[in-house]
PDB file of N, CA and C in Angstrom:
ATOM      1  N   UNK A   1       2.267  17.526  21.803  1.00  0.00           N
ATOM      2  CA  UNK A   1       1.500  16.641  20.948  1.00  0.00           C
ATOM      3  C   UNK A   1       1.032  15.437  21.750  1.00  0.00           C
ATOM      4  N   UNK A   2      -0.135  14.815  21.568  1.00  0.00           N
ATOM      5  CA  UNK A   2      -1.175  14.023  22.114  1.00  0.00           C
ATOM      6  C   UNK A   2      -0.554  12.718  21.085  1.00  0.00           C
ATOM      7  N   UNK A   3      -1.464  12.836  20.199  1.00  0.00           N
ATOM      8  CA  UNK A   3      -1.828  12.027  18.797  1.00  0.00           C
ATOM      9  C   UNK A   3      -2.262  13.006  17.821  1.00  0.00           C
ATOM     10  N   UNK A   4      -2.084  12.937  16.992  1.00  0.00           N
ATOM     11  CA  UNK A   4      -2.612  13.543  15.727  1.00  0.00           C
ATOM     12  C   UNK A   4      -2.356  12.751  13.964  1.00  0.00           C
ATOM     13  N   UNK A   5      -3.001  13.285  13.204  1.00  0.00           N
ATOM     14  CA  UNK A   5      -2.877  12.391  11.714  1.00  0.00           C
ATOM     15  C   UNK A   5      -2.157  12.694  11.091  1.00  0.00           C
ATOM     16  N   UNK A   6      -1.233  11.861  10.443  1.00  0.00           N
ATOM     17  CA  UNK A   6       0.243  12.856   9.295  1.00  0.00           C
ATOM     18  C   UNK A   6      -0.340  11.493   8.473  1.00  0.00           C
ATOM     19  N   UNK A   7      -0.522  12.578   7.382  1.00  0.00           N
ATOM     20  CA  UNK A   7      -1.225  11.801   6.212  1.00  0.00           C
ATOM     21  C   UNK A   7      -2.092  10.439   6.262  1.00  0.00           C
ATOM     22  N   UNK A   8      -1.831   9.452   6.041  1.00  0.00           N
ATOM     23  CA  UNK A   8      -3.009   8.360   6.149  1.00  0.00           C
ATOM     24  C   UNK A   8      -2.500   7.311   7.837  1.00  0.00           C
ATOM     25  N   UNK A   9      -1.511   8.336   8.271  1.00  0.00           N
ATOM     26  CA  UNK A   9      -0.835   7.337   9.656  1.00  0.00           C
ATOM     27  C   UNK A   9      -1.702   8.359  10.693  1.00  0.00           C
ATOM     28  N   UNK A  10      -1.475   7.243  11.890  1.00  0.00           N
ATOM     29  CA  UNK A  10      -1.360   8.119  13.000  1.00  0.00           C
ATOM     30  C   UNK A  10       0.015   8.720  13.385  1.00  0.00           C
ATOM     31  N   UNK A  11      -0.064   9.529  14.340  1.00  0.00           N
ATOM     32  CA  UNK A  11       1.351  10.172  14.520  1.00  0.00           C
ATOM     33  C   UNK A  11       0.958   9.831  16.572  1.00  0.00           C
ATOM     34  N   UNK A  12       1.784   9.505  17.237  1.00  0.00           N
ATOM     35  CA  UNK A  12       1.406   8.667  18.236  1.00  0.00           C
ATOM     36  C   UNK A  12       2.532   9.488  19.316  1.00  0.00           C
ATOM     37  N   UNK A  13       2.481   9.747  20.463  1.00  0.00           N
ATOM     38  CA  UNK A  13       3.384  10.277  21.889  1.00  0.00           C
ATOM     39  C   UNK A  13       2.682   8.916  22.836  1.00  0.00           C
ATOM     40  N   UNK A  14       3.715   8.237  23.408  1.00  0.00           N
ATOM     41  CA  UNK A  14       3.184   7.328  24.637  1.00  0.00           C
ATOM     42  C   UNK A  14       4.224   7.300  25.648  1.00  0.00           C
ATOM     43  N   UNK A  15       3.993   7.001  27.046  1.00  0.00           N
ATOM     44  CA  UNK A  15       4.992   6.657  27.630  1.00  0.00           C
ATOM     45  C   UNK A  15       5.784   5.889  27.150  1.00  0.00           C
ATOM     46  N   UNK A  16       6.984   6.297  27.607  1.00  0.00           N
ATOM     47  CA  UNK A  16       8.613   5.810  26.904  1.00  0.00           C
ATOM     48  C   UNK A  16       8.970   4.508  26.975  1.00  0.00           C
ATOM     49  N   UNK A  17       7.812   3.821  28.717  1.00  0.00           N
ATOM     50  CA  UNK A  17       8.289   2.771  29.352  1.00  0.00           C
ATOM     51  C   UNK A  17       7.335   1.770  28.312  1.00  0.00           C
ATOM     52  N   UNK A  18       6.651   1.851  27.313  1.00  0.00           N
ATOM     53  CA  UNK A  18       5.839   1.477  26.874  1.00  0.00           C
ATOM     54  C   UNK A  18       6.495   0.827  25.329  1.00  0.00           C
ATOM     55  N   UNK A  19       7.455   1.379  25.010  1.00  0.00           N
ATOM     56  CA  UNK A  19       8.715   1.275  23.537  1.00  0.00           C
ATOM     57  C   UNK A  19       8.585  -0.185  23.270  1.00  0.00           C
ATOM     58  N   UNK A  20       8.612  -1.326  24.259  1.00  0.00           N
ATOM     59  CA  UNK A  20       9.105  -2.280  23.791  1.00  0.00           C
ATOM     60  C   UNK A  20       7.441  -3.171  23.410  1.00  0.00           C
ATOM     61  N   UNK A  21       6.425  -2.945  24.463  1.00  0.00           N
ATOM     62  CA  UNK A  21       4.968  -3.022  24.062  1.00  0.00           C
ATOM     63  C   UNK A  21       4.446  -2.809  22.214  1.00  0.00           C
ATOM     64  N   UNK A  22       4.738  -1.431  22.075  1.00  0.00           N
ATOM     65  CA  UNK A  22       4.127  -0.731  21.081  1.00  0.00           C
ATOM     66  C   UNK A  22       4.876  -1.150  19.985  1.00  0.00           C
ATOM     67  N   UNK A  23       6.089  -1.505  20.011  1.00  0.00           N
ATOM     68  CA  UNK A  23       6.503  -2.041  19.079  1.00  0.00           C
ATOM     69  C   UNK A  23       6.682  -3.481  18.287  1.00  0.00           C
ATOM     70  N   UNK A  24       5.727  -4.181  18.972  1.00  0.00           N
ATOM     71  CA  UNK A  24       5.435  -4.982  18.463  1.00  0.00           C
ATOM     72  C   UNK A  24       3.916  -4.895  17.619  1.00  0.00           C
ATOM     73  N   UNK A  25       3.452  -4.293  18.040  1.00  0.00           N
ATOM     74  CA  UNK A  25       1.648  -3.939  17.416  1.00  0.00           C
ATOM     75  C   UNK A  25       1.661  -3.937  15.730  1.00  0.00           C
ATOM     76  N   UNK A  26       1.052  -4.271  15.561  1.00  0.00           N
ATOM     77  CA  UNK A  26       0.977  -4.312  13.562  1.00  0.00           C
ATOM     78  C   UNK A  26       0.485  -2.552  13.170  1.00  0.00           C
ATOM     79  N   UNK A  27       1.473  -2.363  12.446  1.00  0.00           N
ATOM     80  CA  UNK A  27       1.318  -0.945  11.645  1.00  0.00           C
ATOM     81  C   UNK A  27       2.363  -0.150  12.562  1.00  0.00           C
ATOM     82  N   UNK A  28       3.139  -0.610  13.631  1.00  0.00           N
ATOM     83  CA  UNK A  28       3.942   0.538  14.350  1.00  0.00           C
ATOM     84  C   UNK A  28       4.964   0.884  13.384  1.00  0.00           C
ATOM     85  N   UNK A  29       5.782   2.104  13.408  1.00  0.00           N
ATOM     86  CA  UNK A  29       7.044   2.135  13.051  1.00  0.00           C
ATOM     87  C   UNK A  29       7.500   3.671  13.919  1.00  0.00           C
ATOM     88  N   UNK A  30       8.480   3.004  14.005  1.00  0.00           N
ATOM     89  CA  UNK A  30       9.231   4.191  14.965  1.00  0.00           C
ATOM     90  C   UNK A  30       9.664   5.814  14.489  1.00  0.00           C
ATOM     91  N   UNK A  31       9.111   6.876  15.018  1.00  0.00           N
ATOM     92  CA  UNK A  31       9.499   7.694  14.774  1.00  0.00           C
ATOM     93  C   UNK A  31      11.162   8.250  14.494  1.00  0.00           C
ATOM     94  N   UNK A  32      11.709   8.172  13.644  1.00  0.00           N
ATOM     95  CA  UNK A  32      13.565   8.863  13.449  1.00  0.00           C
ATOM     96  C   UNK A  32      13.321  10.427  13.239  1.00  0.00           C
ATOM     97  N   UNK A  33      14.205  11.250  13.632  1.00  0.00           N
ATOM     98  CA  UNK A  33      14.738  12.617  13.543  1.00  0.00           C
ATOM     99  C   UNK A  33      15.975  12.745  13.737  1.00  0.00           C
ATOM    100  N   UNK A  34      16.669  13.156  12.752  1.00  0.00           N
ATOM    101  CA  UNK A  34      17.526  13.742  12.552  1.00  0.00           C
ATOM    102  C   UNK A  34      18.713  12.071  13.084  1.00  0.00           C
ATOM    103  N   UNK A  35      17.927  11.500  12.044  1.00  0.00           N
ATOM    104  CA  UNK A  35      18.672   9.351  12.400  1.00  0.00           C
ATOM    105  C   UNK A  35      18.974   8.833  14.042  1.00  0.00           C
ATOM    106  N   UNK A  36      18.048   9.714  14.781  1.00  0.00           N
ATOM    107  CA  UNK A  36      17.884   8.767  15.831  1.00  0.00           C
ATOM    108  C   UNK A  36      16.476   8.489  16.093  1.00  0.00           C
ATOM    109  N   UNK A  37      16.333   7.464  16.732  1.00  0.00           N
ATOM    110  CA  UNK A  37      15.047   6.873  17.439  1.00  0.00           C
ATOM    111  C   UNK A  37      14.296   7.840  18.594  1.00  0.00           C
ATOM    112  N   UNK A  38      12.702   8.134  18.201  1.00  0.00           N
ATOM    113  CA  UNK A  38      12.398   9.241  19.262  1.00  0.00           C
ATOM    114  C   UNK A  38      11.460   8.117  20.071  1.00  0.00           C
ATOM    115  N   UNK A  39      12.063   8.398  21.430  1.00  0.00           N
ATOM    116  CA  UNK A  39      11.371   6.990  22.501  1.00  0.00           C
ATOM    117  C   UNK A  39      10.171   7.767  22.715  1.00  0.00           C
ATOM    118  N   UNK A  40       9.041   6.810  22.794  1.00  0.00           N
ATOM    119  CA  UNK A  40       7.821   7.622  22.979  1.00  0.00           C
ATOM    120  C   UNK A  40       7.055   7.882  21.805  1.00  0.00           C
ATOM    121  N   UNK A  41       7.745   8.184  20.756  1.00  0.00           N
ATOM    122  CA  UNK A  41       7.194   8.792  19.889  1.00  0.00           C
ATOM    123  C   UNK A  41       6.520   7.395  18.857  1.00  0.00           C
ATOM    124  N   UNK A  42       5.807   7.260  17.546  1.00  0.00           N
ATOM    125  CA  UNK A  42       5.959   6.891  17.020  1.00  0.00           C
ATOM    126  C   UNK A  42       4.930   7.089  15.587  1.00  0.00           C
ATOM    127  N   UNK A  43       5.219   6.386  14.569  1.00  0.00           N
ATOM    128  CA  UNK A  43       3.872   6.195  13.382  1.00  0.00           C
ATOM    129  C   UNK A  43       3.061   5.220  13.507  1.00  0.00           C
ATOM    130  N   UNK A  44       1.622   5.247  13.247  1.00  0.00           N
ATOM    131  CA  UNK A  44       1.509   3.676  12.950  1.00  0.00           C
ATOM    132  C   UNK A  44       0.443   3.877  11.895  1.00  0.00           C
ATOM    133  N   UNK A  45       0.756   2.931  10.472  1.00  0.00           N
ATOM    134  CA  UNK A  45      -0.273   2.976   9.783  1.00  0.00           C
ATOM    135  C   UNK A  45      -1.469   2.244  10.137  1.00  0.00           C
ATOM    136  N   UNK A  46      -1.958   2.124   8.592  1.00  0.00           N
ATOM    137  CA  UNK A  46      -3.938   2.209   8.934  1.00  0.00           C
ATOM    138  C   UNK A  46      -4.077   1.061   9.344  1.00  0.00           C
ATOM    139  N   UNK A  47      -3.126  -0.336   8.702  1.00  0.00           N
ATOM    140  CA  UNK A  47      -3.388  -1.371   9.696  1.00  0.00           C
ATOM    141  C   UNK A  47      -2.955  -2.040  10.531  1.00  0.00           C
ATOM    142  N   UNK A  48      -2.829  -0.810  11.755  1.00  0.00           N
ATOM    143  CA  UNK A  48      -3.054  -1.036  13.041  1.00  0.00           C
ATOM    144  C   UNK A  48      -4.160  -0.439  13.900  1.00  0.00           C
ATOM    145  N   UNK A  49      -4.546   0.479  12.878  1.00  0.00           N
ATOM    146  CA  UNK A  49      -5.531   1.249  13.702  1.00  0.00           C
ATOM    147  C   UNK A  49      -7.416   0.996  12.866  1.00  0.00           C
ATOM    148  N   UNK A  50      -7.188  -0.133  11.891  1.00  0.00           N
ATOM    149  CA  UNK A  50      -8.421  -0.142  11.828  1.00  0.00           C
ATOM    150  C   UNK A  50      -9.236  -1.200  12.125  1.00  0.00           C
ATOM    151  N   UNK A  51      -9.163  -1.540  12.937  1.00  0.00           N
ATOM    152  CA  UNK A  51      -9.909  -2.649  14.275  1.00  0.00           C
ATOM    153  C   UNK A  51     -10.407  -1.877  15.358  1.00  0.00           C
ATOM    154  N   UNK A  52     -11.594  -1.155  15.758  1.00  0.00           N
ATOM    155  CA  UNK A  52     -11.855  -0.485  16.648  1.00  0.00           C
ATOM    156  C   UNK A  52     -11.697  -0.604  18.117  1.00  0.00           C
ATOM    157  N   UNK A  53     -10.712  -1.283  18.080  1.00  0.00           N
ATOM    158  CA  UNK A  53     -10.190  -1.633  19.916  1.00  0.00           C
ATOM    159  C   UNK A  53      -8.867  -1.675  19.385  1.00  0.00           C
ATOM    160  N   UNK A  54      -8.816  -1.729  18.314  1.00  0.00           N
ATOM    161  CA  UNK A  54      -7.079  -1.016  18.185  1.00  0.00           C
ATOM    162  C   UNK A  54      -6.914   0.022  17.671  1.00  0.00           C
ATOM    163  N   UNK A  55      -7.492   0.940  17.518  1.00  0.00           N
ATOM    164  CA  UNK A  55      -7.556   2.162  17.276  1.00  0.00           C
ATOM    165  C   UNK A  55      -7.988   2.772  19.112  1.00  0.00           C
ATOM    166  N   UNK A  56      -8.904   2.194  19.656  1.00  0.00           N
ATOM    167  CA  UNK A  56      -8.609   2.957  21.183  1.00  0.00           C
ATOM    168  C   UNK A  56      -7.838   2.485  21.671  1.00  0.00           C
ATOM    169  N   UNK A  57      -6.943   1.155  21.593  1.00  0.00           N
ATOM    170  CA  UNK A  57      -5.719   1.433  22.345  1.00  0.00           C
ATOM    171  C   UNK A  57      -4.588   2.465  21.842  1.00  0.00           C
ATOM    172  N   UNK A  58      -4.294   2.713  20.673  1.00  0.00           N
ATOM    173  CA  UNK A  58      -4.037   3.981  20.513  1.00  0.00           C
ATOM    174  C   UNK A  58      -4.135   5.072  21.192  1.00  0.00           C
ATOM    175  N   UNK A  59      -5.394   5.288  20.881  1.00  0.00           N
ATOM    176  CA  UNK A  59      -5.922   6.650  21.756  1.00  0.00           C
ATOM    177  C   UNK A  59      -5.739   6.924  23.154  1.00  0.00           C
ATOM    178  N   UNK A  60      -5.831   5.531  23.906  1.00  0.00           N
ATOM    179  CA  UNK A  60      -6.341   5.284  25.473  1.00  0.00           C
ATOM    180  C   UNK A  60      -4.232   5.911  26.157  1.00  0.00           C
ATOM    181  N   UNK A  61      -3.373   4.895  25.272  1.00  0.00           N
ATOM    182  CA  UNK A  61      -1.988   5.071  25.805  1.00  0.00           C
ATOM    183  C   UNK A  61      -1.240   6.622  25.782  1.00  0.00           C
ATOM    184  N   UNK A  62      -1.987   7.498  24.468  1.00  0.00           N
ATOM    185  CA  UNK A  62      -1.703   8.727  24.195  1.00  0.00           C
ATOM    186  C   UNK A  62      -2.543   9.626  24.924  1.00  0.00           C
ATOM    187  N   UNK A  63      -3.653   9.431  25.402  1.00  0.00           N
ATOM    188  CA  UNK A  63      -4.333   9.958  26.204  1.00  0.00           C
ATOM    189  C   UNK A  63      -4.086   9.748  27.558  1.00  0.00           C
ATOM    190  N   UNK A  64      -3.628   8.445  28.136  1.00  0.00           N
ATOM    191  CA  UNK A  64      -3.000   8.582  29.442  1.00  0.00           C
ATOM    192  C   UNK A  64      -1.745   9.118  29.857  1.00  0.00           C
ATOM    193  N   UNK A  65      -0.601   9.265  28.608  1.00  0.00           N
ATOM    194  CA  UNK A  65       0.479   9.971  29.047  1.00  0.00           C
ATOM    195  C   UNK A  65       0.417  10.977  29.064  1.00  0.00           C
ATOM    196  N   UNK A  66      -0.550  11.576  28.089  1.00  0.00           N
ATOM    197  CA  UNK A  66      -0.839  12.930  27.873  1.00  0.00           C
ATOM    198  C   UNK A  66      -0.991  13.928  29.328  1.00  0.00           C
ATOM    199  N   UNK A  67      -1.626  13.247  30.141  1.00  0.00           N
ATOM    200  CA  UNK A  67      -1.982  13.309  31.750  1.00  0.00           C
ATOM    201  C   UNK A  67      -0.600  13.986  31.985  1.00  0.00           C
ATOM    202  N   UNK A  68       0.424  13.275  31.901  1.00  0.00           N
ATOM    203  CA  UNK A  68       1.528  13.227  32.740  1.00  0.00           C
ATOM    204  C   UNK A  68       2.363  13.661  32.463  1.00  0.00           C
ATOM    205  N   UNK A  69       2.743  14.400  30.690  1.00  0.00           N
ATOM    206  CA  UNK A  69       3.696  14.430  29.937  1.00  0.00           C
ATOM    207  C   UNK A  69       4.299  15.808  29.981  1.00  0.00           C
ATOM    208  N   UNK A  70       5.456  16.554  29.903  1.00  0.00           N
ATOM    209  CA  UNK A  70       5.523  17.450  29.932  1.00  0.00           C
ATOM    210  C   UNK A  70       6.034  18.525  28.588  1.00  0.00           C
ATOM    211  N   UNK A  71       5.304  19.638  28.532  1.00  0.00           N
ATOM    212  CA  UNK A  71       5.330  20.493  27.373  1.00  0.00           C
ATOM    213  C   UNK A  71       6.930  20.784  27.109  1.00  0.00           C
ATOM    214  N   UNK A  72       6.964  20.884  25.940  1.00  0.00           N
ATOM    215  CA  UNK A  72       8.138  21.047  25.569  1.00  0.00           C
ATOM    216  C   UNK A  72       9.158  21.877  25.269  1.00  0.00           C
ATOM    217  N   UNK A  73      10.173  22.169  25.681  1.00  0.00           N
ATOM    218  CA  UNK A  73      10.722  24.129  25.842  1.00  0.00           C
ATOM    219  C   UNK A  73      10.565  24.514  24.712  1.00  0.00           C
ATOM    220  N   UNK A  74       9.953  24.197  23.548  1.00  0.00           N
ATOM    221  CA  UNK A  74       9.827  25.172  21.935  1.00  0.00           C
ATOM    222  C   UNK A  74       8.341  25.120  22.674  1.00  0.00           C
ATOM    223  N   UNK A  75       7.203  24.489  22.718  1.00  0.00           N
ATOM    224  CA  UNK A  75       5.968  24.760  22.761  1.00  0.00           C
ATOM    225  C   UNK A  75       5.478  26.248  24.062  1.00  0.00           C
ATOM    226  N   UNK A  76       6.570  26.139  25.436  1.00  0.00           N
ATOM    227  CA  UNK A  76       6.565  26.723  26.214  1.00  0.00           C
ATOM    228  C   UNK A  76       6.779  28.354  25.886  1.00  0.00           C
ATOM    229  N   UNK A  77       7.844  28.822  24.482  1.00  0.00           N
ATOM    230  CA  UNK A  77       7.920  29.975  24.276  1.00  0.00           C
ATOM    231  C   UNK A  77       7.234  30.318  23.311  1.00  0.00           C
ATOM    232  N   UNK A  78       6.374  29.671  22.504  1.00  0.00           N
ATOM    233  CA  UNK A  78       5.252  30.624  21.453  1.00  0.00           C
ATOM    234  C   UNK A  78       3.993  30.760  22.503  1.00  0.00           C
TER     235      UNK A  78
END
């Protein structure tokens, strides 16, 4: 996963080293599974992303890790 939309949020992957950045941004909230914190991961609602230079920084941080990130052993066997 890049970025993609879960319901009216974004659904967000960024570098990990990036956690303490992104979490300050208006509309972040941290992705939980299974009650832990997924680093990297996160939500952010609509207002953070509806200012059009905050909506490409969005895009720009998920699109540059994306570069670098590696697939994940469930995505690797379908």
């Amino acid at each position: 996963m890049c970025i993609n939309v879960s319901h009216d949020n974004l659904m967000c992957r960024y570098h990990p080293d990036l956690e303490d950045e992104v979490a300050e941004k208006k509309g972040f909230s941290p992705m939980i599974m299974k009650g832990k914190q997924l680093k990297g991961y996160c939500y952010v609602e609509p207002e953070g992303f509806q200012k059009p230079e905050d909506f490409e920084y969005w895009i720009k941080i998920c699109l540059d890790y994306n570069k670098i990130a590696k697939v994940s052993k469930s995505s690797k066997n379908k």
